[in-house]
C-alpha atoms as a PDB file:
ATOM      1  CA  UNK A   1       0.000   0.000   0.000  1.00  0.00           C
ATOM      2  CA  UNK A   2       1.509   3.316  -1.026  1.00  0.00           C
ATOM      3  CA  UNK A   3       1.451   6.242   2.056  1.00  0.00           C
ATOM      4  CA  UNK A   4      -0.902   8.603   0.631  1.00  0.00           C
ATOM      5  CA  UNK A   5      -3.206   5.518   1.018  1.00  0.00           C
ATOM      6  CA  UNK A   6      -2.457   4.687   4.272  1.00  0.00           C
ATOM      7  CA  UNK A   7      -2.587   7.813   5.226  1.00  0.00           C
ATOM      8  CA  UNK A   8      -6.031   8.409   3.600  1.00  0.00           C
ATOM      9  CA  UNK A   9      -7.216   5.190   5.769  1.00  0.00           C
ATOM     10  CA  UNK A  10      -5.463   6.510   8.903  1.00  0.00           C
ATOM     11  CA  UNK A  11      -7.500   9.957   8.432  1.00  0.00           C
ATOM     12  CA  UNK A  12     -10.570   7.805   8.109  1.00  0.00           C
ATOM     13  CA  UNK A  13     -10.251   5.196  10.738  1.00  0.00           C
ATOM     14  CA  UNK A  14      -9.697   8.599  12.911  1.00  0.00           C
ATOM     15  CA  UNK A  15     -12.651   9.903  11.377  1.00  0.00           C
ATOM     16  CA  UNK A  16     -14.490   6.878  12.127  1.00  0.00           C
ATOM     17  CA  UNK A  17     -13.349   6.569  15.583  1.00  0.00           C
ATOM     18  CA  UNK A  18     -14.667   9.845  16.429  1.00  0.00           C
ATOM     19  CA  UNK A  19     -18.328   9.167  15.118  1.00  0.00           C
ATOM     20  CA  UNK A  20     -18.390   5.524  17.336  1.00  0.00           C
ATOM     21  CA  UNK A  21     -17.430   7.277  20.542  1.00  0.00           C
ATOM     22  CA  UNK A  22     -19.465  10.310  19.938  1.00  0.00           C
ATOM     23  CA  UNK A  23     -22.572   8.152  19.058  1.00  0.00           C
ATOM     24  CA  UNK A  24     -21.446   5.973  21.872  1.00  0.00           C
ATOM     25  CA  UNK A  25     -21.413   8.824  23.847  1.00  0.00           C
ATOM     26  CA  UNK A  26     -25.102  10.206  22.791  1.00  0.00           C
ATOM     27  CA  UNK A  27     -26.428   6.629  23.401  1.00  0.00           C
ATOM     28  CA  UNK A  28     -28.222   4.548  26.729  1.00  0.00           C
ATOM     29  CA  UNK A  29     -25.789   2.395  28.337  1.00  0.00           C
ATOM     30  CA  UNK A  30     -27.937   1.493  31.316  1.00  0.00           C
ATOM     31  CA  UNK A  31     -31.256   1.660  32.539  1.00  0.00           C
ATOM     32  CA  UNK A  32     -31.553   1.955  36.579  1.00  0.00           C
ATOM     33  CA  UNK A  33     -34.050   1.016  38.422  1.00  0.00           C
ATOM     34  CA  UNK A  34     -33.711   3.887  41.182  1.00  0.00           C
ATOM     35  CA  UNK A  35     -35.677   3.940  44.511  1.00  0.00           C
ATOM     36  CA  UNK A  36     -37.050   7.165  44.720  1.00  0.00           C
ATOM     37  CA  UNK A  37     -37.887   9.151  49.028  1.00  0.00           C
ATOM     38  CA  UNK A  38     -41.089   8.549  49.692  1.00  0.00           C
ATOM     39  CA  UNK A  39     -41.307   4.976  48.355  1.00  0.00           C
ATOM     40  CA  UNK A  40     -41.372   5.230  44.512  1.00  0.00           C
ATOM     41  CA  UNK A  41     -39.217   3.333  42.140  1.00  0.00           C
ATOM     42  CA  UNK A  42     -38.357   5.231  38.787  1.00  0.00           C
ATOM     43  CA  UNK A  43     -36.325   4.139  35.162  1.00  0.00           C
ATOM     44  CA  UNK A  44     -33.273   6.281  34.747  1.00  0.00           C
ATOM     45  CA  UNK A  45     -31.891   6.220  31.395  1.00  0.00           C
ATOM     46  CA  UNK A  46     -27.963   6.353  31.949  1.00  0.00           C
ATOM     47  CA  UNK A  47     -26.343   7.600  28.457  1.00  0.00           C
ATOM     48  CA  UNK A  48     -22.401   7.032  27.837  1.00  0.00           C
ATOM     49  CA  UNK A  49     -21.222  10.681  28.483  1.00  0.00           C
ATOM     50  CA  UNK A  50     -22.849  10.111  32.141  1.00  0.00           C
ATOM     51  CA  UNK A  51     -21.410   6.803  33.085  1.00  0.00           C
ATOM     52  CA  UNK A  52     -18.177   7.908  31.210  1.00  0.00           C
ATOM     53  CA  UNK A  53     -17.681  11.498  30.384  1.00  0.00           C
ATOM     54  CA  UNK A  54     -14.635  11.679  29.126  1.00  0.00           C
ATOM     55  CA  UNK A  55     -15.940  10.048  25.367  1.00  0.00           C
ATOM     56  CA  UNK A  56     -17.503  13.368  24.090  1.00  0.00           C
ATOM     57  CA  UNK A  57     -13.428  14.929  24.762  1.00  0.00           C
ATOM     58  CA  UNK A  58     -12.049  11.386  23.023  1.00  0.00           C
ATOM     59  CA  UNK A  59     -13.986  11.902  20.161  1.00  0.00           C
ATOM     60  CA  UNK A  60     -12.704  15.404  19.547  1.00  0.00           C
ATOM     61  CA  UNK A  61      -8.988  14.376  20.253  1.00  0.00           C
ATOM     62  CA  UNK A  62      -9.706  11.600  17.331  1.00  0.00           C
ATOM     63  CA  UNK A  63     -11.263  14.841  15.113  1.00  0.00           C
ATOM     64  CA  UNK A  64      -8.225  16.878  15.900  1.00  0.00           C
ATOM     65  CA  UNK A  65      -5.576  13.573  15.384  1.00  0.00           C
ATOM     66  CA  UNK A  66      -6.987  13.702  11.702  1.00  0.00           C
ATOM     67  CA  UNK A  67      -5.250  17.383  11.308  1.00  0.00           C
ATOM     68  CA  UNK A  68      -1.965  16.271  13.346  1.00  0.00           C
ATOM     69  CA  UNK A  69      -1.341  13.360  11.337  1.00  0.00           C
ATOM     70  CA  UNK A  70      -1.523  15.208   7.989  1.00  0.00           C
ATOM     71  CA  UNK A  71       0.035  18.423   9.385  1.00  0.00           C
ATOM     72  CA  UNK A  72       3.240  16.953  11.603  1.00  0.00           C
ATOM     73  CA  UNK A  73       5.742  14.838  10.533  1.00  0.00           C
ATOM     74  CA  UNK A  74       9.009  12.921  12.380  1.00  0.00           C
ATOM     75  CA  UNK A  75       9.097  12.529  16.092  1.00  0.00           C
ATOM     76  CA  UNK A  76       5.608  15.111  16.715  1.00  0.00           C
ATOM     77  CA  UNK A  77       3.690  12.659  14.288  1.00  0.00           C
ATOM     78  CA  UNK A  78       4.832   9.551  16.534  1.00  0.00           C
ATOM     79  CA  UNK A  79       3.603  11.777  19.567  1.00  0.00           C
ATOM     80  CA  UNK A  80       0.248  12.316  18.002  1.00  0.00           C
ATOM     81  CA  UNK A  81       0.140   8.193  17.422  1.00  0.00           C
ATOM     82  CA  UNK A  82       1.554   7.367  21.627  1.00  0.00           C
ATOM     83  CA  UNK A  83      -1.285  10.167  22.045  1.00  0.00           C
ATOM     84  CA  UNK A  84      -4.031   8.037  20.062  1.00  0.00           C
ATOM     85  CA  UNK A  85      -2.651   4.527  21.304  1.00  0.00           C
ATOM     86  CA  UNK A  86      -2.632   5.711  24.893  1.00  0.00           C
ATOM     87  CA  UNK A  87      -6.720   7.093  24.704  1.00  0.00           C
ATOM     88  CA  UNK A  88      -7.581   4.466  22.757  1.00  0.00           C
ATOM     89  CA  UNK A  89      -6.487   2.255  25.380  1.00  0.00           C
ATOM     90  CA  UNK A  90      -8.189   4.022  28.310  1.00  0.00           C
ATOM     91  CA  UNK A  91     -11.352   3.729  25.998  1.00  0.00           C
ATOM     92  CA  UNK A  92     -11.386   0.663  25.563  1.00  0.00           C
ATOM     93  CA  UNK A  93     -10.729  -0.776  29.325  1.00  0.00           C
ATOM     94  CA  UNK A  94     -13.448   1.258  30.596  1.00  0.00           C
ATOM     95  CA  UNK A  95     -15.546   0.505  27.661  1.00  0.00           C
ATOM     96  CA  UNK A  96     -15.317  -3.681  28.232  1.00  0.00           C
ATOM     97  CA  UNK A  97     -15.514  -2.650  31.797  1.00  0.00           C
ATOM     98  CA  UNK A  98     -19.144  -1.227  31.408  1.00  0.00           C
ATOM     99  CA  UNK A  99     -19.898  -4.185  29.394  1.00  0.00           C
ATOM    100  CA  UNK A 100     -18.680  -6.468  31.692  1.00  0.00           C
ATOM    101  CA  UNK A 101     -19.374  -4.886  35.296  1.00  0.00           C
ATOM    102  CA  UNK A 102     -23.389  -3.508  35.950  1.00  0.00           C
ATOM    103  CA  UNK A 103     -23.123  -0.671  37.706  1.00  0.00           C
ATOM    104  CA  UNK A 104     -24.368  -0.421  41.202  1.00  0.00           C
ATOM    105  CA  UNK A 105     -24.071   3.173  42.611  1.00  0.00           C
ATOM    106  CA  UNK A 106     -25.301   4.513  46.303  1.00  0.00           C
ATOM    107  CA  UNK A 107     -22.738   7.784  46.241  1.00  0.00           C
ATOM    108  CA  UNK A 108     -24.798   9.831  43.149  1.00  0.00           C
ATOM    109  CA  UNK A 109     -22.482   9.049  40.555  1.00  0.00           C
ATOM    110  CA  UNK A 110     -25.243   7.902  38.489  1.00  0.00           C
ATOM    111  CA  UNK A 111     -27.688  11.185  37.807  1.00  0.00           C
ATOM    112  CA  UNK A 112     -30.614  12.129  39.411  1.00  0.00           C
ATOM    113  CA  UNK A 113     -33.892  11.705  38.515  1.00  0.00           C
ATOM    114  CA  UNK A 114     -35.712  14.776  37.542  1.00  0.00           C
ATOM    115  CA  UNK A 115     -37.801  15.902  40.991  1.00  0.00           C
ATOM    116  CA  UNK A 116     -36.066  13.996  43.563  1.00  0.00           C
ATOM    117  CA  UNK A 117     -33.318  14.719  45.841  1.00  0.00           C
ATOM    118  CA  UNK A 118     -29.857  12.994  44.849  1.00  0.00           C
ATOM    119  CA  UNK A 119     -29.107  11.978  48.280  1.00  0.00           C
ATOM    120  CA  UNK A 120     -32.304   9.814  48.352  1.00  0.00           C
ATOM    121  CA  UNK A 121     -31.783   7.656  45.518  1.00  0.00           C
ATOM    122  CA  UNK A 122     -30.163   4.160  46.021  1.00  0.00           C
ATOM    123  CA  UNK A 123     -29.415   2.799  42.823  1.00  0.00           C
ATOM    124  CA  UNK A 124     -30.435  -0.769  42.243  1.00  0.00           C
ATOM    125  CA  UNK A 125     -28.188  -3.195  39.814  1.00  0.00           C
ATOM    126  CA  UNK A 126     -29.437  -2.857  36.019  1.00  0.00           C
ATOM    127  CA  UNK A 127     -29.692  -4.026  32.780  1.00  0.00           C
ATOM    128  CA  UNK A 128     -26.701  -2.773  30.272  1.00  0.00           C
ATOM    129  CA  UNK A 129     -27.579  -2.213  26.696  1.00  0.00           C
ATOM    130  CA  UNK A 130     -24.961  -3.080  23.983  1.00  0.00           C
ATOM    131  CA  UNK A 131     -24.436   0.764  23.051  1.00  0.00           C
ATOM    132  CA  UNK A 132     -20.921   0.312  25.179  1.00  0.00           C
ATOM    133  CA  UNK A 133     -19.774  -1.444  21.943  1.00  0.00           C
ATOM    134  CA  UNK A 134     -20.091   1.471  19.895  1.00  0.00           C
ATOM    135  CA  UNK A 135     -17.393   2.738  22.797  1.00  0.00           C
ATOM    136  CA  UNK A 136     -15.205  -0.168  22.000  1.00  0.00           C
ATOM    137  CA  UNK A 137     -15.374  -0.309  18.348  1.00  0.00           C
ATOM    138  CA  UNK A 138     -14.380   3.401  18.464  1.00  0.00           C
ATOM    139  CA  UNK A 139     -11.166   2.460  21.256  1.00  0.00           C
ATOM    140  CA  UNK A 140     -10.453  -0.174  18.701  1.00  0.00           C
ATOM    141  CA  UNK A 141     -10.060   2.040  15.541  1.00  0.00           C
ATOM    142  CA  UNK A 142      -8.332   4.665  17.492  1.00  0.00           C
ATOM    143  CA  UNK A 143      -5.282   1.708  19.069  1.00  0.00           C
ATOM    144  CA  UNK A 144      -5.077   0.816  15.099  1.00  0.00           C
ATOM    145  CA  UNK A 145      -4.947   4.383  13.879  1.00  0.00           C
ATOM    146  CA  UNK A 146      -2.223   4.934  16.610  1.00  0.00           C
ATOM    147  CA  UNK A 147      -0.148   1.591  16.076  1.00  0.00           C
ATOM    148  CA  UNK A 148       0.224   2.688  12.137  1.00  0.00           C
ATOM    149  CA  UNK A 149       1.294   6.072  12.599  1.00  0.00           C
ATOM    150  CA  UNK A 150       4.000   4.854  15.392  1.00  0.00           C
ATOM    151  CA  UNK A 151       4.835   2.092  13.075  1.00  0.00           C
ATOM    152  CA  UNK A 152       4.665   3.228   9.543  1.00  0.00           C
ATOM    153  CA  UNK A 153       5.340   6.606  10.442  1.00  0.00           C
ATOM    154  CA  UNK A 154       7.967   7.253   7.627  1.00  0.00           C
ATOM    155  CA  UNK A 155       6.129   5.833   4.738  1.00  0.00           C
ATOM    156  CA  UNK A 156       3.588   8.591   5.441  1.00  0.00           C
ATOM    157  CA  UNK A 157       3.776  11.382   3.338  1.00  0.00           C
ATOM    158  CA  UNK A 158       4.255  14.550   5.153  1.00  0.00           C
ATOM    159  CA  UNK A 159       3.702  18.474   3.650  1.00  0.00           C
ATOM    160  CA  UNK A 160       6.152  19.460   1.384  1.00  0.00           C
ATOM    161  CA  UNK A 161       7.329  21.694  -0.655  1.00  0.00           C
ATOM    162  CA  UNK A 162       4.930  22.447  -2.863  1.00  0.00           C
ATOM    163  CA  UNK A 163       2.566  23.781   0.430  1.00  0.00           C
ATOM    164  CA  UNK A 164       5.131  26.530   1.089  1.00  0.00           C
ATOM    165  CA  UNK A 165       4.940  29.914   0.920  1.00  0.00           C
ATOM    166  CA  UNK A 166       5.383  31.473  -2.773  1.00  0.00           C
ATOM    167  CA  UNK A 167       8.130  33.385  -2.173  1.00  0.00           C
ATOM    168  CA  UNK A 168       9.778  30.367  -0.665  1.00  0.00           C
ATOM    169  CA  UNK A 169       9.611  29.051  -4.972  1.00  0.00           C
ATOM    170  CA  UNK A 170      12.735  28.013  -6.662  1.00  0.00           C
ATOM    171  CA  UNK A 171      13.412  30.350 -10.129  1.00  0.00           C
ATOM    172  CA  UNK A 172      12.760  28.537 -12.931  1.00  0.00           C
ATOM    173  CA  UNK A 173      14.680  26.418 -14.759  1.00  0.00           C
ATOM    174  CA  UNK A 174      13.538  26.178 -18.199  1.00  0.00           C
ATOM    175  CA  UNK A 175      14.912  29.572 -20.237  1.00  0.00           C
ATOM    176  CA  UNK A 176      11.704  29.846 -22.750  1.00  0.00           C
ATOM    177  CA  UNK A 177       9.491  29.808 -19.170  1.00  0.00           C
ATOM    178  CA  UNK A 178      11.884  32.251 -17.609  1.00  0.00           C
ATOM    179  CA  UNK A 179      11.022  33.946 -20.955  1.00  0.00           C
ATOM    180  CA  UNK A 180       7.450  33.877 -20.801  1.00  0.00           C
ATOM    181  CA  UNK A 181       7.259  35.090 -17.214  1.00  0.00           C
ATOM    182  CA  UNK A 182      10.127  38.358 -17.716  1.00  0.00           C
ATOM    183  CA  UNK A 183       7.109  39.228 -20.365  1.00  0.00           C
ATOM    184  CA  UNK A 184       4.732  38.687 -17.549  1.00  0.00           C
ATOM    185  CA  UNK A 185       6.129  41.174 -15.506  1.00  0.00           C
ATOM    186  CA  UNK A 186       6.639  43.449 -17.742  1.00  0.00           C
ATOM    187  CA  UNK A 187      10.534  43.392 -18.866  1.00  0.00           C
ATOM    188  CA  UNK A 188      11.628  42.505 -21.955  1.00  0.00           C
ATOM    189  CA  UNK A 189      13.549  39.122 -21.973  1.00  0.00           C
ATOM    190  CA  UNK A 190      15.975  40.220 -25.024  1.00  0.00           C
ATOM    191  CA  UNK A 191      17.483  42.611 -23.562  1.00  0.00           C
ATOM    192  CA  UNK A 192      20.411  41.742 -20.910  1.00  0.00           C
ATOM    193  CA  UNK A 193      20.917  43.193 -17.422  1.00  0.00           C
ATOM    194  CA  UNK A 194      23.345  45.763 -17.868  1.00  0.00           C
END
Protein backbone atom coordinates (compact mmCIF):
# COMPACT_ATOMS: atom_id res chain seq x y z
CA UNK A 1 0.00 0.00 0.00
CA UNK A 2 1.51 3.32 -1.03
CA UNK A 3 1.45 6.24 2.06
CA UNK A 4 -0.90 8.60 0.63
CA UNK A 5 -3.21 5.52 1.02
CA UNK A 6 -2.46 4.69 4.27
CA UNK A 7 -2.59 7.81 5.23
CA UNK A 8 -6.03 8.41 3.60
CA UNK A 9 -7.22 5.19 5.77
CA UNK A 10 -5.46 6.51 8.90
CA UNK A 11 -7.50 9.96 8.43
CA UNK A 12 -10.57 7.81 8.11
CA UNK A 13 -10.25 5.20 10.74
CA UNK A 14 -9.70 8.60 12.91
CA UNK A 15 -12.65 9.90 11.38
CA UNK A 16 -14.49 6.88 12.13
CA UNK A 17 -13.35 6.57 15.58
CA UNK A 18 -14.67 9.84 16.43
CA UNK A 19 -18.33 9.17 15.12
CA UNK A 20 -18.39 5.52 17.34
CA UNK A 21 -17.43 7.28 20.54
CA UNK A 22 -19.47 10.31 19.94
CA UNK A 23 -22.57 8.15 19.06
CA UNK A 24 -21.45 5.97 21.87
CA UNK A 25 -21.41 8.82 23.85
CA UNK A 26 -25.10 10.21 22.79
CA UNK A 27 -26.43 6.63 23.40
CA UNK A 28 -28.22 4.55 26.73
CA UNK A 29 -25.79 2.40 28.34
CA UNK A 30 -27.94 1.49 31.32
CA UNK A 31 -31.26 1.66 32.54
CA UNK A 32 -31.55 1.95 36.58
CA UNK A 33 -34.05 1.02 38.42
CA UNK A 34 -33.71 3.89 41.18
CA UNK A 35 -35.68 3.94 44.51
CA UNK A 36 -37.05 7.16 44.72
CA UNK A 37 -37.89 9.15 49.03
CA UNK A 38 -41.09 8.55 49.69
CA UNK A 39 -41.31 4.98 48.35
CA UNK A 40 -41.37 5.23 44.51
CA UNK A 41 -39.22 3.33 42.14
CA UNK A 42 -38.36 5.23 38.79
CA UNK A 43 -36.32 4.14 35.16
CA UNK A 44 -33.27 6.28 34.75
CA UNK A 45 -31.89 6.22 31.39
CA UNK A 46 -27.96 6.35 31.95
CA UNK A 47 -26.34 7.60 28.46
CA UNK A 48 -22.40 7.03 27.84
CA UNK A 49 -21.22 10.68 28.48
CA UNK A 50 -22.85 10.11 32.14
CA UNK A 51 -21.41 6.80 33.09
CA UNK A 52 -18.18 7.91 31.21
CA UNK A 53 -17.68 11.50 30.38
CA UNK A 54 -14.63 11.68 29.13
CA UNK A 55 -15.94 10.05 25.37
CA UNK A 56 -17.50 13.37 24.09
CA UNK A 57 -13.43 14.93 24.76
CA UNK A 58 -12.05 11.39 23.02
CA UNK A 59 -13.99 11.90 20.16
CA UNK A 60 -12.70 15.40 19.55
CA UNK A 61 -8.99 14.38 20.25
CA UNK A 62 -9.71 11.60 17.33
CA UNK A 63 -11.26 14.84 15.11
CA UNK A 64 -8.23 16.88 15.90
CA UNK A 65 -5.58 13.57 15.38
CA UNK A 66 -6.99 13.70 11.70
CA UNK A 67 -5.25 17.38 11.31
CA UNK A 68 -1.97 16.27 13.35
CA UNK A 69 -1.34 13.36 11.34
CA UNK A 70 -1.52 15.21 7.99
CA UNK A 71 0.03 18.42 9.38
CA UNK A 72 3.24 16.95 11.60
CA UNK A 73 5.74 14.84 10.53
CA UNK A 74 9.01 12.92 12.38
CA UNK A 75 9.10 12.53 16.09
CA UNK A 76 5.61 15.11 16.72
CA UNK A 77 3.69 12.66 14.29
CA UNK A 78 4.83 9.55 16.53
CA UNK A 79 3.60 11.78 19.57
CA UNK A 80 0.25 12.32 18.00
CA UNK A 81 0.14 8.19 17.42
CA UNK A 82 1.55 7.37 21.63
CA UNK A 83 -1.28 10.17 22.04
CA UNK A 84 -4.03 8.04 20.06
CA UNK A 85 -2.65 4.53 21.30
CA UNK A 86 -2.63 5.71 24.89
CA UNK A 87 -6.72 7.09 24.70
CA UNK A 88 -7.58 4.47 22.76
CA UNK A 89 -6.49 2.25 25.38
CA UNK A 90 -8.19 4.02 28.31
CA UNK A 91 -11.35 3.73 26.00
CA UNK A 92 -11.39 0.66 25.56
CA UNK A 93 -10.73 -0.78 29.32
CA UNK A 94 -13.45 1.26 30.60
CA UNK A 95 -15.55 0.51 27.66
CA UNK A 96 -15.32 -3.68 28.23
CA UNK A 97 -15.51 -2.65 31.80
CA UNK A 98 -19.14 -1.23 31.41
CA UNK A 99 -19.90 -4.19 29.39
CA UNK A 100 -18.68 -6.47 31.69
CA UNK A 101 -19.37 -4.89 35.30
CA UNK A 102 -23.39 -3.51 35.95
CA UNK A 103 -23.12 -0.67 37.71
CA UNK A 104 -24.37 -0.42 41.20
CA UNK A 105 -24.07 3.17 42.61
CA UNK A 106 -25.30 4.51 46.30
CA UNK A 107 -22.74 7.78 46.24
CA UNK A 108 -24.80 9.83 43.15
CA UNK A 109 -22.48 9.05 40.56
CA UNK A 110 -25.24 7.90 38.49
CA UNK A 111 -27.69 11.19 37.81
CA UNK A 112 -30.61 12.13 39.41
CA UNK A 113 -33.89 11.70 38.52
CA UNK A 114 -35.71 14.78 37.54
CA UNK A 115 -37.80 15.90 40.99
CA UNK A 116 -36.07 14.00 43.56
CA UNK A 117 -33.32 14.72 45.84
CA UNK A 118 -29.86 12.99 44.85
CA UNK A 119 -29.11 11.98 48.28
CA UNK A 120 -32.30 9.81 48.35
CA UNK A 121 -31.78 7.66 45.52
CA UNK A 122 -30.16 4.16 46.02
CA UNK A 123 -29.41 2.80 42.82
CA UNK A 124 -30.43 -0.77 42.24
CA UNK A 125 -28.19 -3.19 39.81
CA UNK A 126 -29.44 -2.86 36.02
CA UNK A 127 -29.69 -4.03 32.78
CA UNK A 128 -26.70 -2.77 30.27
CA UNK A 129 -27.58 -2.21 26.70
CA UNK A 130 -24.96 -3.08 23.98
CA UNK A 131 -24.44 0.76 23.05
CA UNK A 132 -20.92 0.31 25.18
CA UNK A 133 -19.77 -1.44 21.94
CA UNK A 134 -20.09 1.47 19.90
CA UNK A 135 -17.39 2.74 22.80
CA UNK A 136 -15.20 -0.17 22.00
CA UNK A 137 -15.37 -0.31 18.35
CA UNK A 138 -14.38 3.40 18.46
CA UNK A 139 -11.17 2.46 21.26
CA UNK A 140 -10.45 -0.17 18.70
CA UNK A 141 -10.06 2.04 15.54
CA UNK A 142 -8.33 4.67 17.49
CA UNK A 143 -5.28 1.71 19.07
CA UNK A 144 -5.08 0.82 15.10
CA UNK A 145 -4.95 4.38 13.88
CA UNK A 146 -2.22 4.93 16.61
CA UNK A 147 -0.15 1.59 16.08
CA UNK A 148 0.22 2.69 12.14
CA UNK A 149 1.29 6.07 12.60
CA UNK A 150 4.00 4.85 15.39
CA UNK A 151 4.84 2.09 13.08
CA UNK A 152 4.67 3.23 9.54
CA UNK A 153 5.34 6.61 10.44
CA UNK A 154 7.97 7.25 7.63
CA UNK A 155 6.13 5.83 4.74
CA UNK A 156 3.59 8.59 5.44
CA UNK A 157 3.78 11.38 3.34
CA UNK A 158 4.26 14.55 5.15
CA UNK A 159 3.70 18.47 3.65
CA UNK A 160 6.15 19.46 1.38
CA UNK A 161 7.33 21.69 -0.66
CA UNK A 162 4.93 22.45 -2.86
CA UNK A 163 2.57 23.78 0.43
CA UNK A 164 5.13 26.53 1.09
CA UNK A 165 4.94 29.91 0.92
CA UNK A 166 5.38 31.47 -2.77
CA UNK A 167 8.13 33.39 -2.17
CA UNK A 168 9.78 30.37 -0.67
CA UNK A 169 9.61 29.05 -4.97
CA UNK A 170 12.74 28.01 -6.66
CA UNK A 171 13.41 30.35 -10.13
CA UNK A 172 12.76 28.54 -12.93
CA UNK A 173 14.68 26.42 -14.76
CA UNK A 174 13.54 26.18 -18.20
CA UNK A 175 14.91 29.57 -20.24
CA UNK A 176 11.70 29.85 -22.75
CA UNK A 177 9.49 29.81 -19.17
CA UNK A 178 11.88 32.25 -17.61
CA UNK A 179 11.02 33.95 -20.96
CA UNK A 180 7.45 33.88 -20.80
CA UNK A 181 7.26 35.09 -17.21
CA UNK A 182 10.13 38.36 -17.72
CA UNK A 183 7.11 39.23 -20.36
CA UNK A 184 4.73 38.69 -17.55
CA UNK A 185 6.13 41.17 -15.51
CA UNK A 186 6.64 43.45 -17.74
CA UNK A 187 10.53 43.39 -18.87
CA UNK A 188 11.63 42.51 -21.95
CA UNK A 189 13.55 39.12 -21.97
CA UNK A 190 15.97 40.22 -25.02
CA UNK A 191 17.48 42.61 -23.56
CA UNK A 192 20.41 41.74 -20.91
CA UNK A 193 20.92 43.19 -17.42
CA UNK A 194 23.35 45.76 -17.87
Amino acid sequence: MTGGRLLGLVCAGLAAAAAALWGGSQAVWYRVTAAVAGGGQQVVDVTGAQARPALGGVALLALAAVAGVVATGGVLRRVVGGLLVLAGGAVAVTAVLSLLVTPFATDGSLPAVAGTDRDALRYAPTATTPAPLLAVLGAVLLLAAGVVVLLRERRLPRLGARYAAPGARPAPTDPDRAAWQDLDAGRDPTVGPG
